[in-house]
N, C-alpha and C. Protein backbone atom coordinates (compact mmCIF):
# COMPACT_ATOMS: atom_id res chain seq x y z
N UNK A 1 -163.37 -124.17 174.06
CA UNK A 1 -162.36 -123.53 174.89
C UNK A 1 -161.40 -124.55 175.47
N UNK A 2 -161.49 -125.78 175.33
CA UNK A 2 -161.00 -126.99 175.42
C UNK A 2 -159.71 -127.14 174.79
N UNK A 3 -158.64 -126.70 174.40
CA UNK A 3 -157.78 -126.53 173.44
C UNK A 3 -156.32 -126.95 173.98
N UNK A 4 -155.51 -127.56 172.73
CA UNK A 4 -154.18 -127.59 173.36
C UNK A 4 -153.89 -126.28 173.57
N UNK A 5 -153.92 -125.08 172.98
CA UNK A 5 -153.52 -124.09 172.81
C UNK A 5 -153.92 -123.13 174.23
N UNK A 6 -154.63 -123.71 175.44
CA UNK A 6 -155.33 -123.38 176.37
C UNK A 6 -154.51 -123.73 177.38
N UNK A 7 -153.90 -124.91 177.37
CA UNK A 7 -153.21 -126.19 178.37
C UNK A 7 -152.34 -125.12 179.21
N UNK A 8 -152.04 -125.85 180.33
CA UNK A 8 -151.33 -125.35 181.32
C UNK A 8 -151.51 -123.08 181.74
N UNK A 9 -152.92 -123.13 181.48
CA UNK A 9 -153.27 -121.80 181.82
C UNK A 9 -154.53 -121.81 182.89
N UNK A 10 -154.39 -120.96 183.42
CA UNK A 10 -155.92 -120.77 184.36
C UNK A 10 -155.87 -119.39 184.13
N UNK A 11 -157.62 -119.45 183.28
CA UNK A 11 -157.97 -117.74 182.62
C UNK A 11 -158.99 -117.84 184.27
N UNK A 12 -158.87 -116.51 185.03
CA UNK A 12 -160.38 -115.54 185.70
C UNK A 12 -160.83 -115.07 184.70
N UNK A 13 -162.03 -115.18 184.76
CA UNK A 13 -162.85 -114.10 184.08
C UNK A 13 -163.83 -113.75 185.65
N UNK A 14 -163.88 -112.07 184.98
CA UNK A 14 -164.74 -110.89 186.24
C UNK A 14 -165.18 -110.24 185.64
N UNK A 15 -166.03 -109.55 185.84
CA UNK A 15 -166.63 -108.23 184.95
C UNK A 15 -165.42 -107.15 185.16
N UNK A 16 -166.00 -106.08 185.01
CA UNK A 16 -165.12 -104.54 184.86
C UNK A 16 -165.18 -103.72 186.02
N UNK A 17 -166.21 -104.28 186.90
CA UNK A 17 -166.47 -102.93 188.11
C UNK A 17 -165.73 -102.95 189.30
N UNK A 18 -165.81 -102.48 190.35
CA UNK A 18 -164.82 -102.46 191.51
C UNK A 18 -165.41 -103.72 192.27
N UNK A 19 -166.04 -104.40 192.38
CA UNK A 19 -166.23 -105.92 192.94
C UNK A 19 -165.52 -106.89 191.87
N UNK A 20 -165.42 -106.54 190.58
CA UNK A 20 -164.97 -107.67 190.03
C UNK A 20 -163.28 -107.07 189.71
N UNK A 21 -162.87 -106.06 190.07
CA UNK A 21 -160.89 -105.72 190.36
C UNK A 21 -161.07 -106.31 191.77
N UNK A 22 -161.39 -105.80 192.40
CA UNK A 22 -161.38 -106.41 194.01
C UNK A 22 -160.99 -108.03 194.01
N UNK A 23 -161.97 -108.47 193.52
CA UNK A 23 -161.66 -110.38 193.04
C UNK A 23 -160.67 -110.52 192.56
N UNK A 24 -160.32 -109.84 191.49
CA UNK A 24 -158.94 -110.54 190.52
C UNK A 24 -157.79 -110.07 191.57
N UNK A 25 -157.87 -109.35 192.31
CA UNK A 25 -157.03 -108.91 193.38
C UNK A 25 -156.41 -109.97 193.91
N UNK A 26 -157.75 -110.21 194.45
CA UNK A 26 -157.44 -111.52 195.49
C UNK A 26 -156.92 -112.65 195.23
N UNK A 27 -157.40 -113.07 193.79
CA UNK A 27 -157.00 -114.18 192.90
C UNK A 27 -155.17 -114.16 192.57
N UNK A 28 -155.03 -112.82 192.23
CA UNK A 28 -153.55 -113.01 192.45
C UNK A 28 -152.81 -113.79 193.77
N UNK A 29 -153.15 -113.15 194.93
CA UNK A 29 -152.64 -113.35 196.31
C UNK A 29 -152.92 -114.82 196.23
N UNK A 30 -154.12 -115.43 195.59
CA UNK A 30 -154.08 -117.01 195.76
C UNK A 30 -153.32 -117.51 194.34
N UNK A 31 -152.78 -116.89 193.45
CA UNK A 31 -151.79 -116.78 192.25
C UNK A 31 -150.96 -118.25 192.56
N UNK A 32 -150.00 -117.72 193.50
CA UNK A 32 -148.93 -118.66 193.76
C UNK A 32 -149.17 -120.00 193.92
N UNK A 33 -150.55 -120.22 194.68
CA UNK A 33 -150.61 -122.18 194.47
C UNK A 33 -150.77 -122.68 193.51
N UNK A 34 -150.95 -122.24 192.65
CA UNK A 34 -151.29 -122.50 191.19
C UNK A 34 -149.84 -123.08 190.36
N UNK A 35 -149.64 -124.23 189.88
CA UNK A 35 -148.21 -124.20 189.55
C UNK A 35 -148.85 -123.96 187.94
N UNK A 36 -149.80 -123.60 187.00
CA UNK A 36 -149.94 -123.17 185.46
C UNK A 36 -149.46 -121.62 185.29
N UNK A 37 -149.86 -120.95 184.64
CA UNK A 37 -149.43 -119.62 184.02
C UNK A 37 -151.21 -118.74 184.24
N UNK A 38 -151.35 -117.96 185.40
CA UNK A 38 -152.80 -117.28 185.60
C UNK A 38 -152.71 -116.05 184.65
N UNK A 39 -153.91 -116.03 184.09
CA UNK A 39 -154.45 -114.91 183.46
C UNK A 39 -155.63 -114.29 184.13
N UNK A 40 -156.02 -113.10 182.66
CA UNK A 40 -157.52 -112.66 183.42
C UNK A 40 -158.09 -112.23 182.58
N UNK A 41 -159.14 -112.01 182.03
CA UNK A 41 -160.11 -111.72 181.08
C UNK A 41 -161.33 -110.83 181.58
N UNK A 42 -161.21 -109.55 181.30
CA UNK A 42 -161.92 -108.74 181.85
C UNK A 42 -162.93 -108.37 181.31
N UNK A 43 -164.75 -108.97 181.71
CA UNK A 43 -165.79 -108.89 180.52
C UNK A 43 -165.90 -106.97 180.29
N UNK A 44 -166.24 -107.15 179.27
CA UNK A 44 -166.94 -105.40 178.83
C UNK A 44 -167.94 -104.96 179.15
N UNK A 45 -168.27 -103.68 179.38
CA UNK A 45 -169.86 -103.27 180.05
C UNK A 45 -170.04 -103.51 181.37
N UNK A 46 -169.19 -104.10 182.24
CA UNK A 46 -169.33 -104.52 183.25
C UNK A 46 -170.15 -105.65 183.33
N UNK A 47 -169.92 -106.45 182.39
CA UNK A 47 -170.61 -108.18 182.52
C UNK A 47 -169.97 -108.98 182.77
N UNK A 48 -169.90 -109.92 183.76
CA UNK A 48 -169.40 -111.50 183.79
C UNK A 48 -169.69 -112.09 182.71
N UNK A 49 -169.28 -112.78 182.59
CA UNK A 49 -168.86 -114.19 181.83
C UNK A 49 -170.49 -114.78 180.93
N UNK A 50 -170.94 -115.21 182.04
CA UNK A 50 -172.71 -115.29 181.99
C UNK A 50 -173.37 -114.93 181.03
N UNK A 51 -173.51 -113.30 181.75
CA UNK A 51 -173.75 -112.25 181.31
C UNK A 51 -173.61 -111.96 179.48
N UNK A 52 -172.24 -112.22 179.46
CA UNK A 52 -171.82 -111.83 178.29
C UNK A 52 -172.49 -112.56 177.25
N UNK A 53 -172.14 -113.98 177.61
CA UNK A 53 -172.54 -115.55 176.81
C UNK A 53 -174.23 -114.89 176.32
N UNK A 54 -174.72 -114.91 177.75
CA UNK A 54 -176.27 -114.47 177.30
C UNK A 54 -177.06 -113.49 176.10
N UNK A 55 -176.26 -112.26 176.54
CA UNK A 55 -176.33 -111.20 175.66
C UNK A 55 -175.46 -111.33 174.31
N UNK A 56 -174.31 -111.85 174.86
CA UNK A 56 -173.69 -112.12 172.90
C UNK A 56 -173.26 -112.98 172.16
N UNK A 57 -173.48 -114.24 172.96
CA UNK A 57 -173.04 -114.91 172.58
C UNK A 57 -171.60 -116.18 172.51
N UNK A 58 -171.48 -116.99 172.39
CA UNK A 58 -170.50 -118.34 172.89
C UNK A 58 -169.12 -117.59 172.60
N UNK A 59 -169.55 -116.41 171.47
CA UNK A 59 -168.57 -115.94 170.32
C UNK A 59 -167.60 -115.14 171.63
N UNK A 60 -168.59 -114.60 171.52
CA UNK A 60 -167.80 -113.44 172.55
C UNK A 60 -167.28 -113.62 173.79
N UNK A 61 -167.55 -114.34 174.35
CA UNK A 61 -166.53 -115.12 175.40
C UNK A 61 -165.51 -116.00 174.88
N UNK A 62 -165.92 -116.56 173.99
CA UNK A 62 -164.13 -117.23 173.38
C UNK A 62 -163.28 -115.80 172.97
N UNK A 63 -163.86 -115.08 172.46
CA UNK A 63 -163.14 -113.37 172.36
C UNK A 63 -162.10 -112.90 173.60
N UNK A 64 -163.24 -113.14 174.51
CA UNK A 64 -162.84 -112.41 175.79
C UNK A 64 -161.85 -113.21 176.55
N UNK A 65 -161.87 -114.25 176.04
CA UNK A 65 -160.64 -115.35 176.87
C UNK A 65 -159.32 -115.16 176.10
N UNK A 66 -159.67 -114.84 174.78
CA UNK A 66 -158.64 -114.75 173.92
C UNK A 66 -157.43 -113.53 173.78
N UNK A 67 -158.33 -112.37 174.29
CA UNK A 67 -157.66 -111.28 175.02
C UNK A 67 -157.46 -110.94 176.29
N UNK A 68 -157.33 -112.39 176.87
CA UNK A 68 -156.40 -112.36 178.73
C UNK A 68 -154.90 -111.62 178.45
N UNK A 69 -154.76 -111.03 179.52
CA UNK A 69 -153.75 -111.13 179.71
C UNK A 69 -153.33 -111.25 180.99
N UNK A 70 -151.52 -111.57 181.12
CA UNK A 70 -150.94 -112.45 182.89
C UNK A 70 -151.56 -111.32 183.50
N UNK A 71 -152.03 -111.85 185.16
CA UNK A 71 -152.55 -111.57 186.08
C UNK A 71 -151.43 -110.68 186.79
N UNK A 72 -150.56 -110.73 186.88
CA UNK A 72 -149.44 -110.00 187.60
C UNK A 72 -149.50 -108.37 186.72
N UNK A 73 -149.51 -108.60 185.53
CA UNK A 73 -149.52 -107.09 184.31
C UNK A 73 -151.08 -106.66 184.82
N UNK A 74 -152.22 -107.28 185.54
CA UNK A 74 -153.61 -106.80 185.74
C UNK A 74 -153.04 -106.09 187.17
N UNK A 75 -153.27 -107.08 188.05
CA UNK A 75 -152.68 -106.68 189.51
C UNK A 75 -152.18 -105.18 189.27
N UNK A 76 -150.43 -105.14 188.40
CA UNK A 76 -149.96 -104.00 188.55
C UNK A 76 -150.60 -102.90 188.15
N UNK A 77 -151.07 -102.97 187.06
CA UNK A 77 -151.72 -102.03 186.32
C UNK A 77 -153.23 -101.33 187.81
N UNK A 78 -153.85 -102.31 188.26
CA UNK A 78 -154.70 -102.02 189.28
C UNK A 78 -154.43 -101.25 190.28
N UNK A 79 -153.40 -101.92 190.49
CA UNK A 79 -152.66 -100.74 191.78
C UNK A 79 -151.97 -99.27 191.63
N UNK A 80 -151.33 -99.38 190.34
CA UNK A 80 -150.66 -98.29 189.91
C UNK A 80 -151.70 -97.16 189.61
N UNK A 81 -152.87 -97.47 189.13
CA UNK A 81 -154.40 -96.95 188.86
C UNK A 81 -154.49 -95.91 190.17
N UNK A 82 -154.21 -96.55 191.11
CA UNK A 82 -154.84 -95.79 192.53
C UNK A 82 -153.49 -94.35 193.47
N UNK A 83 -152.93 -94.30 192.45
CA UNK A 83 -152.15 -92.99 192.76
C UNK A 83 -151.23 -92.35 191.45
N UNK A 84 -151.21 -91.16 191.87
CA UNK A 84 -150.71 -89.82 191.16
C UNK A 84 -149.32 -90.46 190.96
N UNK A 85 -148.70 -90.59 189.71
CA UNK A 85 -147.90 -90.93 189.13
C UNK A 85 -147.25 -89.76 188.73
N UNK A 86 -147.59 -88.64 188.59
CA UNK A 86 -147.28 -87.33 188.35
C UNK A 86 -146.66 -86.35 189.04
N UNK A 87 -146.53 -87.25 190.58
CA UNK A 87 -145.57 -86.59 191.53
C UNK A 87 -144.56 -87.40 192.63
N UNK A 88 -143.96 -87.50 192.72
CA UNK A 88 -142.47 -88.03 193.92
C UNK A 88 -143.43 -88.90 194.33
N UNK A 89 -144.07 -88.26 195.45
CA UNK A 89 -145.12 -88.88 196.26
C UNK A 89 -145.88 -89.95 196.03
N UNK A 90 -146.64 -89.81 194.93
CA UNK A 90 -147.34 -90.66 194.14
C UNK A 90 -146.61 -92.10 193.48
N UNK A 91 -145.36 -91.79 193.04
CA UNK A 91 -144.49 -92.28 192.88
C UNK A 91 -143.96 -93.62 193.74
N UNK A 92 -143.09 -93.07 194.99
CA UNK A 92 -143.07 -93.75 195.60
C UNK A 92 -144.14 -94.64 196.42
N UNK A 93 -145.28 -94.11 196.92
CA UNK A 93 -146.65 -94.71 197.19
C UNK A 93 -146.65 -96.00 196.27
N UNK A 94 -146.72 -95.63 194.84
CA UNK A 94 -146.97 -97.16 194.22
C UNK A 94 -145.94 -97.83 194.17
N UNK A 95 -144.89 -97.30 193.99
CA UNK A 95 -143.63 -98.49 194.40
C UNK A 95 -143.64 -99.12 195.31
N UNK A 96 -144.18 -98.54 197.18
CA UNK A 96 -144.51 -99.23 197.76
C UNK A 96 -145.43 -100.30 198.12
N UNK A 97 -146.41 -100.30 197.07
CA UNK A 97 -147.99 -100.88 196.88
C UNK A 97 -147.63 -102.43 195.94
N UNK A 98 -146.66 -101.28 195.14
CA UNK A 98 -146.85 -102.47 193.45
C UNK A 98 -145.38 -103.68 193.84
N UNK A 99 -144.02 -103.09 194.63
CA UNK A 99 -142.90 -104.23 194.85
C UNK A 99 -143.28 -105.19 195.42
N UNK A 100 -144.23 -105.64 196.39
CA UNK A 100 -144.27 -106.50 197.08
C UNK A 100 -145.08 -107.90 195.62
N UNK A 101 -145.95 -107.00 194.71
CA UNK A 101 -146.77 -108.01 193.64
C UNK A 101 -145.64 -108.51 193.15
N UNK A 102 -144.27 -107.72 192.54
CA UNK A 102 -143.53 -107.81 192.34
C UNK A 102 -142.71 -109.29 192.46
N UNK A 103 -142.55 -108.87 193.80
CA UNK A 103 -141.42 -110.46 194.79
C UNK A 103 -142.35 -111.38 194.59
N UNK A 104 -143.71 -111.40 194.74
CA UNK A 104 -143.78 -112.46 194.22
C UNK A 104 -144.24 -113.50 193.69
N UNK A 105 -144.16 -112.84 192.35
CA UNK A 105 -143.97 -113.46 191.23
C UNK A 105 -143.15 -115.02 191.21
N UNK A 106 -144.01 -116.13 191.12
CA UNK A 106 -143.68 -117.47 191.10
C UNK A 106 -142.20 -117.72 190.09
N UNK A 107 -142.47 -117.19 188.60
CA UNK A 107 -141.53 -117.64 187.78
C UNK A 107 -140.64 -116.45 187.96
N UNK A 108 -139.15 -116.88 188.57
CA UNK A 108 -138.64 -115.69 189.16
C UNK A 108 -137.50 -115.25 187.29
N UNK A 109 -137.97 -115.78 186.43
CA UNK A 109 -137.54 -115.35 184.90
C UNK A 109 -138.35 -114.35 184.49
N UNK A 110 -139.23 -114.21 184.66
CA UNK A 110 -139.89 -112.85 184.64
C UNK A 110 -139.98 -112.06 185.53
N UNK A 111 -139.37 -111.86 186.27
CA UNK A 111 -139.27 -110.74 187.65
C UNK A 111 -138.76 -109.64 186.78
N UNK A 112 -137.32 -110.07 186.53
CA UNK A 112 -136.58 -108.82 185.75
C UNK A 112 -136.98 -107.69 184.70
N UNK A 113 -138.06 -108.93 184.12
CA UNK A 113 -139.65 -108.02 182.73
C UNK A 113 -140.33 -107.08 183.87
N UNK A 114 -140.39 -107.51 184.76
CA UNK A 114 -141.99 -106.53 185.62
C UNK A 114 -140.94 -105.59 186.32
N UNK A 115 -139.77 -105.36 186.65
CA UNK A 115 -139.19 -104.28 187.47
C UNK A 115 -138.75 -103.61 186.28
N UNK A 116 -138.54 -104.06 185.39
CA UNK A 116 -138.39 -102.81 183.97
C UNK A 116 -139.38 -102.35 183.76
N UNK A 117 -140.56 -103.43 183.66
CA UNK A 117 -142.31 -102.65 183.30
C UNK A 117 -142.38 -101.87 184.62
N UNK A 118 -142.04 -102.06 185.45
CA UNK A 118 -142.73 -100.78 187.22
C UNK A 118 -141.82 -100.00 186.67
N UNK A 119 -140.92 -100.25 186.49
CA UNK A 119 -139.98 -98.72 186.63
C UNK A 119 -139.66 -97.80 185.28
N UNK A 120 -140.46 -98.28 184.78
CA UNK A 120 -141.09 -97.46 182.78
C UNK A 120 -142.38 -97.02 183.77
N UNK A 121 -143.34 -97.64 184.25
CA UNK A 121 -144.68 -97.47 184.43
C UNK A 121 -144.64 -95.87 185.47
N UNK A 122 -143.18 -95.91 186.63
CA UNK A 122 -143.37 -95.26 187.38
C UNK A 122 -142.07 -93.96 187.23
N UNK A 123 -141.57 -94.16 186.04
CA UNK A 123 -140.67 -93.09 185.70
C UNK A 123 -139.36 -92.54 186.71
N UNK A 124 -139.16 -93.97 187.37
CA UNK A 124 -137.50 -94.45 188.07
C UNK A 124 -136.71 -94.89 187.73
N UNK A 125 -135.54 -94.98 188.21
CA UNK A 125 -134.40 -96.09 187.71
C UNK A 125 -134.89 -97.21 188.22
N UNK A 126 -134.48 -98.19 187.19
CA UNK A 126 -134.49 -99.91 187.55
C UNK A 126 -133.94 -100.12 188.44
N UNK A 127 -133.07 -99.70 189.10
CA UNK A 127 -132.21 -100.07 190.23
C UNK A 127 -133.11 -99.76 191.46
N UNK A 128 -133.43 -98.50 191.87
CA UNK A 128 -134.62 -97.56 192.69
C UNK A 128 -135.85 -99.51 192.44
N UNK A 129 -136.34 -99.85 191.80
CA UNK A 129 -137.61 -100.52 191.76
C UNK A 129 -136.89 -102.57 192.19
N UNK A 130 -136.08 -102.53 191.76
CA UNK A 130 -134.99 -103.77 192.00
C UNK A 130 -134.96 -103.35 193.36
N UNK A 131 -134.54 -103.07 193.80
CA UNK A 131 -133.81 -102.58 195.67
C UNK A 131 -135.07 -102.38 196.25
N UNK A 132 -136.27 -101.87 195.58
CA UNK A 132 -137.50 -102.34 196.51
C UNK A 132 -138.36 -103.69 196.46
N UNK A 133 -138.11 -104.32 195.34
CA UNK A 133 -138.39 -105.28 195.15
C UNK A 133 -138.00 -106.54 195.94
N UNK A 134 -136.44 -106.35 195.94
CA UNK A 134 -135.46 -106.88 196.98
C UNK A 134 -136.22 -106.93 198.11
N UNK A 135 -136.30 -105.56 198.64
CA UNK A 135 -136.78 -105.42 199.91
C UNK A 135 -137.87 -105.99 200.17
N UNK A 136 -138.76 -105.70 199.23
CA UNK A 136 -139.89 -107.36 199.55
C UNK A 136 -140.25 -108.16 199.48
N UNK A 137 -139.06 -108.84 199.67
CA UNK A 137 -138.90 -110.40 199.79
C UNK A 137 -138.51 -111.11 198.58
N UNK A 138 -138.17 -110.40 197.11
CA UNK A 138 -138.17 -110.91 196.34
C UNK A 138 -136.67 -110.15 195.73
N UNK A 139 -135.43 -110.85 195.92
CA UNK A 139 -134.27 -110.61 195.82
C UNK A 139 -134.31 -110.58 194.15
N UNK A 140 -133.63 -109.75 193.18
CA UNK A 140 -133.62 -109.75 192.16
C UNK A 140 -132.74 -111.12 191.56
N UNK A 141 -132.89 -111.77 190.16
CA UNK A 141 -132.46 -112.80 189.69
C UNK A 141 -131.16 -112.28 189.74
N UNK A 142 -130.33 -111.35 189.46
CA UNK A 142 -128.96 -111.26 189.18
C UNK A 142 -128.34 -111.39 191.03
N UNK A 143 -129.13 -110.88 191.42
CA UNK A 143 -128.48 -110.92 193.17
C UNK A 143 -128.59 -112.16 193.16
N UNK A 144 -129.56 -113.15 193.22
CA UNK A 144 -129.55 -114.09 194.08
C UNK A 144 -128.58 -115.39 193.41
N UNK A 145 -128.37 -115.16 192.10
CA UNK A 145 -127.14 -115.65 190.98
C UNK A 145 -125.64 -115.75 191.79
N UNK A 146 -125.45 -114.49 192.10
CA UNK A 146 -124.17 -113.82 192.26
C UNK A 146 -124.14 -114.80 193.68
N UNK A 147 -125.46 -114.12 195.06
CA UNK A 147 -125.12 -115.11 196.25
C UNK A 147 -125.07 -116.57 195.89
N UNK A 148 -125.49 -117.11 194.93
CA UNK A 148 -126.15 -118.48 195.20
C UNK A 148 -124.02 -118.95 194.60
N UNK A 149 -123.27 -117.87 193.39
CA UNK A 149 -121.91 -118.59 192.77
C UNK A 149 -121.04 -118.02 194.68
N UNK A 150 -121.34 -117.15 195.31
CA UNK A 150 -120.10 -116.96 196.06
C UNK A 150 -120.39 -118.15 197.30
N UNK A 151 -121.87 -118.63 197.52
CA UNK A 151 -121.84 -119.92 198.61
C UNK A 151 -121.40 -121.01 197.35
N UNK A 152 -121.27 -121.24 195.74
CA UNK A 152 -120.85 -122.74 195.79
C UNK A 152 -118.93 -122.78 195.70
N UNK A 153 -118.63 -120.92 195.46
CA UNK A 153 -117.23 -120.98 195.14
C UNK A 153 -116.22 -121.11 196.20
N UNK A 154 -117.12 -120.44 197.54
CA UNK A 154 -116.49 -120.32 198.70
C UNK A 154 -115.73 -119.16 198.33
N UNK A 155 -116.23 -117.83 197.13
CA UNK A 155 -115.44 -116.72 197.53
C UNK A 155 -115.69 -115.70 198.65
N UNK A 156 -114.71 -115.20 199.11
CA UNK A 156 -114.81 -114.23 200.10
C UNK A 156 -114.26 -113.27 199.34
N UNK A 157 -115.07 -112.30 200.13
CA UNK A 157 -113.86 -110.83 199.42
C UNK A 157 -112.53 -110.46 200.48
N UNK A 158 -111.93 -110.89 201.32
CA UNK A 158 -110.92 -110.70 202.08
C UNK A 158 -110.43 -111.83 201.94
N UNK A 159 -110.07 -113.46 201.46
CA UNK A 159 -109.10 -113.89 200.60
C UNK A 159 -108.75 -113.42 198.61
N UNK A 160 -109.37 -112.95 198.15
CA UNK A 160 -109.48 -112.55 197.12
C UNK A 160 -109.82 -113.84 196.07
N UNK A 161 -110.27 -115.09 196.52
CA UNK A 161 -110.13 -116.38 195.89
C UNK A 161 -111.57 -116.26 195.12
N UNK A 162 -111.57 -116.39 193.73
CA UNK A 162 -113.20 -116.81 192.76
C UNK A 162 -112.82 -117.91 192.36
């Protein structure tokens, strides 16, 4: 498991049950000190890692590492899990739950991927999931573009100068 092909990643591995989502939970929220690329590898049957090795083998945990995927696509998917998607209500509930995983997101080049994935996932406009995203704390890449050219241009909109 030693591999170039490994480098600059940190896989979790947890089992499947509600103590081991609970963990990878948390592992996100400690996500950000991490300056590699976090994943997660979720054992089957509800086995850890251990577990698995024991019962199946070296095989099957190089398997199970091999089908991680980013921790932010687990997170969302976790949260979105825990309400009715099938109504307004439900709706907005996880928008309010899932924007904040959203903002923040370290590599702010993939922000723009996960507010298209929330807002496919939650059957809104991108704009509706961007503007909440915004709102928590995590200004979309095209906004903070636009502020970052009008502080180096010195445009105002009442001289008309770009």
């Amino acid at each position: 498991m030693d591999t170039d092909s490994l480098s600059g990643e940190i896989i979790f591995t947890f089992d499947g049950d509600a103590a081991g989502q609970k963990a990878a939970l948390r592992a996100f929220e400690d996500d950000q000190k991490f300056v590699a690329q976090t994943f997660i590898a979720v054992g089957p049957d509800n086995m850890d890692p251990c577990e698995l090795r024991l019962a199946k083998g070296d095989a099957a945990v190089r398997d199970l590492v091999a089908q991680r995927e980013p921790l932010i696509a687990f997170a969302l998917r976790s949260v979105l899990s825990r309400f009715n998607l099938d109504t307004v209500e439900g709706q907005v509930a996880a928008l309010r739950a899932a924007a904040p995983l959203v903002a923040k997101i370290k590599d702010r080049s993939m922000q723009p991927g996960y507010v298209n994935r929330l807002a496919g996932a939650l059957g809104v406009e991108v704009e509706t999931v961007s503007r909440a995203v915004a709102g928590a704390g995590g200004a979309p890449p095209h906004r903070r573009a636009a502020a970052q050219w009008r502080r180096t241009t010195h445009w105002s909109p009442w001289n008309g100068k770009r």
